[in-house]
Protein backbone atom coordinates (compact mmCIF):
# COMPACT_ATOMS: atom_id res chain seq x y z
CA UNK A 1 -19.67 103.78 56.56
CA UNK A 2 -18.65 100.38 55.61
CA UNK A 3 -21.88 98.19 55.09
CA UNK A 4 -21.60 94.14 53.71
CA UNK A 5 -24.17 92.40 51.76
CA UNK A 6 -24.51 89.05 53.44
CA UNK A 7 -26.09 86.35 50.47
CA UNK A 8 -27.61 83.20 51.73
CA UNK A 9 -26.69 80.70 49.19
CA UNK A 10 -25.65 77.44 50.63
CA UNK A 11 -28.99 75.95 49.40
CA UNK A 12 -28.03 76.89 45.41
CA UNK A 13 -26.88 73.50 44.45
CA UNK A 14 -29.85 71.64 45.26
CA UNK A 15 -32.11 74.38 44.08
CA UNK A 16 -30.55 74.13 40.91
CA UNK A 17 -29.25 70.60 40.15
CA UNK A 18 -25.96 71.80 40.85
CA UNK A 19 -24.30 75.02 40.63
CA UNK A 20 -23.11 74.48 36.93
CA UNK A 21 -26.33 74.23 35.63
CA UNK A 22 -27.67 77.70 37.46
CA UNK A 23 -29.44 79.00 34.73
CA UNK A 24 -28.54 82.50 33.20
CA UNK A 25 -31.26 85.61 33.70
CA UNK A 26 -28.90 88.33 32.01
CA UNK A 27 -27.80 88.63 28.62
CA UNK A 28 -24.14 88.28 29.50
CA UNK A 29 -24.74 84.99 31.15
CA UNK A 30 -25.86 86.98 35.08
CA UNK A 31 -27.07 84.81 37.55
CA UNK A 32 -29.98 87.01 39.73
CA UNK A 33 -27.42 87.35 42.74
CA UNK A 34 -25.22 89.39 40.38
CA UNK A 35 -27.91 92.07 40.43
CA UNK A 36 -28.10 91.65 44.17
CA UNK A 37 -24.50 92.76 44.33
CA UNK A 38 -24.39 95.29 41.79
CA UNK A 39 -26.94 97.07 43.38
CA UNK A 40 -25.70 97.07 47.06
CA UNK A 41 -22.61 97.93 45.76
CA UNK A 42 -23.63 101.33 44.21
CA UNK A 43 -26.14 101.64 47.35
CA UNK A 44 -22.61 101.80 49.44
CA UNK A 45 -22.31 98.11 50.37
CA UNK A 46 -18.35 97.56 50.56
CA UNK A 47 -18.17 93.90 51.41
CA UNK A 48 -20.46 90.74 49.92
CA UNK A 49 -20.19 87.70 52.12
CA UNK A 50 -21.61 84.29 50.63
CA UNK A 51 -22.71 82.00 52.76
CA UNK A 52 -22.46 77.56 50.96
CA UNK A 53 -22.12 74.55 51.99
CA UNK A 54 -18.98 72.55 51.24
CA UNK A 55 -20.43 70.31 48.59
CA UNK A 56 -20.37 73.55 46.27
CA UNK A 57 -17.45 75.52 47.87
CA UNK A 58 -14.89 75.10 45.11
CA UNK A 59 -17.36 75.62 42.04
CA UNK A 60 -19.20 78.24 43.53
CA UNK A 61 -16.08 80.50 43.84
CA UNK A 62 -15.00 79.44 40.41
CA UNK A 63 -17.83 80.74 38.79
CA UNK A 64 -18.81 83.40 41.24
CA UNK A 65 -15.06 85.15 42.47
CA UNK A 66 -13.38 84.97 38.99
CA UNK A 67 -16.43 87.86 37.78
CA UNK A 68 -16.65 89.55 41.00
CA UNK A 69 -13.19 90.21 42.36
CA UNK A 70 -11.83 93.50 41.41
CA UNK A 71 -15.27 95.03 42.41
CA UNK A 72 -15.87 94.34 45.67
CA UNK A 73 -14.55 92.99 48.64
CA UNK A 74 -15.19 89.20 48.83
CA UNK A 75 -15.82 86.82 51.61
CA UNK A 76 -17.04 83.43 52.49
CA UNK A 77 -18.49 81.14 55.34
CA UNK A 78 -19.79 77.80 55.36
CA UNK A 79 -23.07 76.27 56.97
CA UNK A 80 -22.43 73.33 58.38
CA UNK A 81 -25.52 70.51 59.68
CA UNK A 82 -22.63 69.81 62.27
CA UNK A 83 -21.75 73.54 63.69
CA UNK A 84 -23.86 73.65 66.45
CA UNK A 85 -23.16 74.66 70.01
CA UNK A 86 -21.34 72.91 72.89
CA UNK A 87 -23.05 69.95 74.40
CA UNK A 88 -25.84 69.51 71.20
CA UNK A 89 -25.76 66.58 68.90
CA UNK A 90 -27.31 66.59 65.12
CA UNK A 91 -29.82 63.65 65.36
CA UNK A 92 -29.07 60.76 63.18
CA UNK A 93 -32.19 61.40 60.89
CA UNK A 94 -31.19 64.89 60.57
CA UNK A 95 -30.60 65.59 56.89
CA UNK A 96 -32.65 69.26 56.35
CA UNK A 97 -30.52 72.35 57.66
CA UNK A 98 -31.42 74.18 59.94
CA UNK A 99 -32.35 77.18 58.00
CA UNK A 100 -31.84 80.72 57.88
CA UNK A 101 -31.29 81.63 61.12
CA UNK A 102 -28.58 78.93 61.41
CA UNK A 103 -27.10 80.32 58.06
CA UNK A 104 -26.49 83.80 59.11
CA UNK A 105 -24.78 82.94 62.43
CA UNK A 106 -22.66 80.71 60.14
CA UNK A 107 -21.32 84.29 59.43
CA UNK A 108 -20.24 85.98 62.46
CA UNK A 109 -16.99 85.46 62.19
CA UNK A 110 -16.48 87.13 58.55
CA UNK A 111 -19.00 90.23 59.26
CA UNK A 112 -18.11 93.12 61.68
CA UNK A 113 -20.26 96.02 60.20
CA UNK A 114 -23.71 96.57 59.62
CA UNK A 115 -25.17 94.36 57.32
CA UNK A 116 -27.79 93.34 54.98
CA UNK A 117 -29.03 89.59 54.53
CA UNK A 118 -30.80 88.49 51.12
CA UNK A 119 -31.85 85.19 49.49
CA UNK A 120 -28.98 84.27 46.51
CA UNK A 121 -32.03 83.45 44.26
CA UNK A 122 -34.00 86.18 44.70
CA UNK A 123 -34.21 89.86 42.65
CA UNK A 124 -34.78 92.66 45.37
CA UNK A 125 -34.44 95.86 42.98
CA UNK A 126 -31.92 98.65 43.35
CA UNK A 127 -34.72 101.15 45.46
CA UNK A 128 -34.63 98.68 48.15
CA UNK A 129 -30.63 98.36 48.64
CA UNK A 130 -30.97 102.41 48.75
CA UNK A 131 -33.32 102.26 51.57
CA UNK A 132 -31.57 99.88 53.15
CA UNK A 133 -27.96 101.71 53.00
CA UNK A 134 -29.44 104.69 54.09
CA UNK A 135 -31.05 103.19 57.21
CA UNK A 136 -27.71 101.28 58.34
CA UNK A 137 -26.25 104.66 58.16
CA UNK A 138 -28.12 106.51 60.04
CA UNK A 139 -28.81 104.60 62.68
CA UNK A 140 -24.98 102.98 63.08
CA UNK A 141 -25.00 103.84 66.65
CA UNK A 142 -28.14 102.06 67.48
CA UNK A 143 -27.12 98.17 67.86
CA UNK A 144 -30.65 96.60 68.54
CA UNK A 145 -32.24 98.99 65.76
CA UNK A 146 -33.09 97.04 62.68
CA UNK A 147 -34.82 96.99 59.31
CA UNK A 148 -36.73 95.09 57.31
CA UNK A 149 -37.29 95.94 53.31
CA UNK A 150 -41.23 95.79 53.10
CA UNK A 151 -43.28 94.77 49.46
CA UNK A 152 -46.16 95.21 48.34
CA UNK A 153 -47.79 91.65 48.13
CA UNK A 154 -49.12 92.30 44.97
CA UNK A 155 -45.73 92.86 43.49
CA UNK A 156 -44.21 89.47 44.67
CA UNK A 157 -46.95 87.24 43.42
CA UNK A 158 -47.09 84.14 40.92
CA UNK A 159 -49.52 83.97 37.85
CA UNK A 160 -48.50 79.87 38.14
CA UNK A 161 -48.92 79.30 41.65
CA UNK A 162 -48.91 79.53 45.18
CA UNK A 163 -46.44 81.05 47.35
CA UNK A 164 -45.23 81.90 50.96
CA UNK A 165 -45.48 84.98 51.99
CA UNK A 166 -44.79 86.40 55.76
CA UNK A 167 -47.44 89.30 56.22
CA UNK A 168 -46.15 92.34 58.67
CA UNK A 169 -47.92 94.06 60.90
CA UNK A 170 -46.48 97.45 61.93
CA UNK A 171 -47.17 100.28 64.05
CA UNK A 172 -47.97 104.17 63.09
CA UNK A 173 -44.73 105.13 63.01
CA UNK A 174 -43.32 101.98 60.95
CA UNK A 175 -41.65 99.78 63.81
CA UNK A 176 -42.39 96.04 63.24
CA UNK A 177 -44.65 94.16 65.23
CA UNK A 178 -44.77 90.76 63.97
CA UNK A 179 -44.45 88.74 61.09
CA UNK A 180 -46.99 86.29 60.38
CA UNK A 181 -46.07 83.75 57.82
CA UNK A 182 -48.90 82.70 55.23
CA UNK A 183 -48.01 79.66 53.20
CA UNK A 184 -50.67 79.06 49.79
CA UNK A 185 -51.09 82.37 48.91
CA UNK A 186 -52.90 82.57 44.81
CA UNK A 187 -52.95 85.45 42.92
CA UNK A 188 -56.94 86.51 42.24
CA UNK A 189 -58.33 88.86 39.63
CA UNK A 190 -58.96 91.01 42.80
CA UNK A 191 -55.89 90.63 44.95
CA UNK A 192 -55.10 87.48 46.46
CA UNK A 193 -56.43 84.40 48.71
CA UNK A 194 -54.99 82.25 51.31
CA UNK A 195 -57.41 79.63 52.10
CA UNK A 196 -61.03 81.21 53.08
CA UNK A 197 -58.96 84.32 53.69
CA UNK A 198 -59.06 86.95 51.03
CA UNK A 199 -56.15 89.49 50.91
CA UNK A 200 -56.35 92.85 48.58
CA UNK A 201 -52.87 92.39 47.70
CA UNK A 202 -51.73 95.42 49.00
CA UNK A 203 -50.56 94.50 52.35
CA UNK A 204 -46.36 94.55 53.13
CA UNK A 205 -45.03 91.12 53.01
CA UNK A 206 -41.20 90.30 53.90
CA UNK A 207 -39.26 88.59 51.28
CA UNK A 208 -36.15 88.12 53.71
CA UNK A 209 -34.20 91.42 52.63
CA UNK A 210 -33.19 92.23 56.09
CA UNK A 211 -30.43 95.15 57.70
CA UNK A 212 -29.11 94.17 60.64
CA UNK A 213 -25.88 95.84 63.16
CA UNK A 214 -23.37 93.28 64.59
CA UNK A 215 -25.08 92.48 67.43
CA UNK A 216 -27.75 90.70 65.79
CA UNK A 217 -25.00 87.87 65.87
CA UNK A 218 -25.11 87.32 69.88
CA UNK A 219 -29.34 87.02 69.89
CA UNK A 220 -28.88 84.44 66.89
CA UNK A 221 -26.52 82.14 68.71
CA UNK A 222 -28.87 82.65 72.36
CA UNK A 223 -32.37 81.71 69.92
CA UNK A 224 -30.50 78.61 68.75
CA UNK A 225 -29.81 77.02 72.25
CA UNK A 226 -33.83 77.98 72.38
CA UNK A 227 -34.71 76.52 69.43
CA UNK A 228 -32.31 72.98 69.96
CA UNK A 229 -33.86 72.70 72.97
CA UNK A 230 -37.42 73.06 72.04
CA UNK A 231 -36.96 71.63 67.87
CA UNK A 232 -33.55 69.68 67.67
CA UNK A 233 -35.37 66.39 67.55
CA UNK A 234 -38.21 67.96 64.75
CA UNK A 235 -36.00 66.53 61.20
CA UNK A 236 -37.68 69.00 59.54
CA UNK A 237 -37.65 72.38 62.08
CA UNK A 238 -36.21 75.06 60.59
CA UNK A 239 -34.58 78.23 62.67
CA UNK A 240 -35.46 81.27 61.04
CA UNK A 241 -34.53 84.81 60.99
CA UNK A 242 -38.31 86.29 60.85
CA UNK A 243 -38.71 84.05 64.04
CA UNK A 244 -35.77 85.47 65.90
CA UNK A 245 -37.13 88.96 65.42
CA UNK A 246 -40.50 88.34 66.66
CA UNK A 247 -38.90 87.18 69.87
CA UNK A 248 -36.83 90.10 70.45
CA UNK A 249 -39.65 92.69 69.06
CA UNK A 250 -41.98 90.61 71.79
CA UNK A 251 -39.42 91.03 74.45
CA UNK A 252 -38.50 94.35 74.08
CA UNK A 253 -34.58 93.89 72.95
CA UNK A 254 -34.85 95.01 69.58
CA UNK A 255 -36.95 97.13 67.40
CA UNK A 256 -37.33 96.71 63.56
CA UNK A 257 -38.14 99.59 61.43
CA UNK A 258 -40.69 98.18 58.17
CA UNK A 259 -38.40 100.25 54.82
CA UNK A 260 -41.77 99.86 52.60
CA UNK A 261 -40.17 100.10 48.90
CA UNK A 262 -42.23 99.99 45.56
CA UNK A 263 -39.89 97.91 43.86
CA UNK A 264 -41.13 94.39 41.74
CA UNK A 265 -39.83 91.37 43.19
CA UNK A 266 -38.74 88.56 41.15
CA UNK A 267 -37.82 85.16 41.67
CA UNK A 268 -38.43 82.01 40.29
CA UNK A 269 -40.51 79.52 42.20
CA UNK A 270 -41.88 77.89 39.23
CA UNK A 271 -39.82 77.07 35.82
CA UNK A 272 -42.56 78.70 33.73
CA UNK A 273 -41.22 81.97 35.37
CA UNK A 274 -37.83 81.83 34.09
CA UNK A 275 -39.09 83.14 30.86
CA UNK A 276 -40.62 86.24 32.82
CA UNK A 277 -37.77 87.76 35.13
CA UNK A 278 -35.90 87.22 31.56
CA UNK A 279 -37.94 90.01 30.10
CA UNK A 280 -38.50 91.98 33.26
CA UNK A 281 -34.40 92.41 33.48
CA UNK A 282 -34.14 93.02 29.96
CA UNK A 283 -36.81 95.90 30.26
CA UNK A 284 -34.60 96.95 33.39
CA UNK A 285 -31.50 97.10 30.76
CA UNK A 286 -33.47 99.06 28.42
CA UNK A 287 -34.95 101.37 30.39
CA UNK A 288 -31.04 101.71 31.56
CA UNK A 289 -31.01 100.34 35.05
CA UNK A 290 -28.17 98.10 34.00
CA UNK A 291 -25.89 97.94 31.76
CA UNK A 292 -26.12 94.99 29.03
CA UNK A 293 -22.79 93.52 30.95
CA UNK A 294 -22.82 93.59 34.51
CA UNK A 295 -18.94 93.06 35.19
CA UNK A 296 -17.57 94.32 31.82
């Protein structure tokens, strides 16, 4: 069954100062979404959609296009402050997008299959694409069944500082409940801290490696209205995806099925960890995971 990888990247060139400078993590020049795609792609994933922003639309598929095409089927959409529905206006003093939520439905038109949604910046490991390509199959003729890739929070901390984490509950038989989202979360000798709360670092925690059907597309654009209603004026209110799943889990219109997967989670929240996914790919290589050139 045809699957698509869905990357959220329209936030890269800020991240990084520009796509041009995106720093390198492989030693033939990879940037970490290249691992994202080389993995769905021998999970089963037939299709990568990218969703930018205009400001880094023609460099972006320079640099990205010219090493991927011949692999895999490549698409694009942009995120737009201005796409927004009917009858809505953008408020003058709003400069932040409107976040992940808003990003995916920026790709409706360009996806008609199953599909997965990742962070562009962030390493998800080639167990959790499996998992993930195996539950879109298997369930392809349930539309308002989806899946969430589950870590262990111990796995997806920072020895040099705090993160965000979103901590899931789940039921006995692994069907989401909720996500609750835990900013300031330290790394301890024991486990982990958030505030006066102390965590034992193995509860799941959702880094935003989600599987969704096509259907997910029509809830997204109802939870918007919702949200412009309720946020629009908030310059800084974001519309998330975890959020949009709560509400359906609470309302009975979807269910969400927690994939837990033991794979190590890298990204790079703080420069000093550049140095560190570095190694931990090159062990990958080593250990022969990947090859020494992705695209060769």
């Amino acid at each position: 069954m045809n699957k698509t990888l869905l990357v959220l990247a329209a936030g890269i060139g800020s991240r990084y100062g520009g796509l041009k400078q995106m720093d390198p993590f492989g030693p033939s020049g990879e940037f970490i979404l290249d691992y994202s795609v080389y993995d769905a792609r021998r999970a089963g994933f037939t299709k990568v959609v990218f969703v930018i922003r205009h400001e880094i639309e023609k460099d972006f598929k320079a640099v990205i296009s010219s090493r991927l095409e011949g692999h895999i089927e490549i698409g694009y959409a942009l995120q737009d402050l201005a796409d927004i529905p009917a009858g809505y206006t953008v408020p003058a003093e709003r400069k932040k997008p409107w976040g992940t939520g808003h990003a995916t439905l920026s790709a409706a038109a360009a996806i008609t299959t199953p599909f997965a949604v990742i962070n562009a910046d962030d390493f998800y490991g080639a167990e959790s694409y499996r998992k993930l390509a195996a539950f879109l199959d298997r369930t392809a003729s349930e539309p308002n069944h989806y899946a969430m890739v589950g870590y262990i929070l111990r796995n997806t901390l920072s020895a040099h500082g705090h993160v965000a984490r979103g901590v899931c509950a789940s039921s006995a038989n692994g069907t989401l409940t909720g996500v609750e989202e835990l900013t300031n979360i330290v790394k301890t000798d024991g486990g982990a801290r958030c505030g006066d709360r102390l965590l034992t670092g193995d509860e799941i925690v959702s880094m935003n490696l989600w599987g969704f059907k096509p259907s997910f597309f029509a809830h997204l654009r109802q939870e918007f209205r919702t949200f412009l209603d309720e946020s629009a004026g908030n310059p800084k209110a974001e519309y998330f995806v975890p959020t949009v799943v709560n509400t359906l889990i609470a309302r009975g219109q979807a269910s969400c099925t927690v994939l837990e997967t033991p794979s190590q989670w890298f990204g790079v929240t703080y420069p000093e960890e550049k140095a560190d996914v570095v190694a931990a790919i090159r062990a990958l290589i080593a250990s022969g995971e990947y090859p020494p050139s992705l695209w060769a």
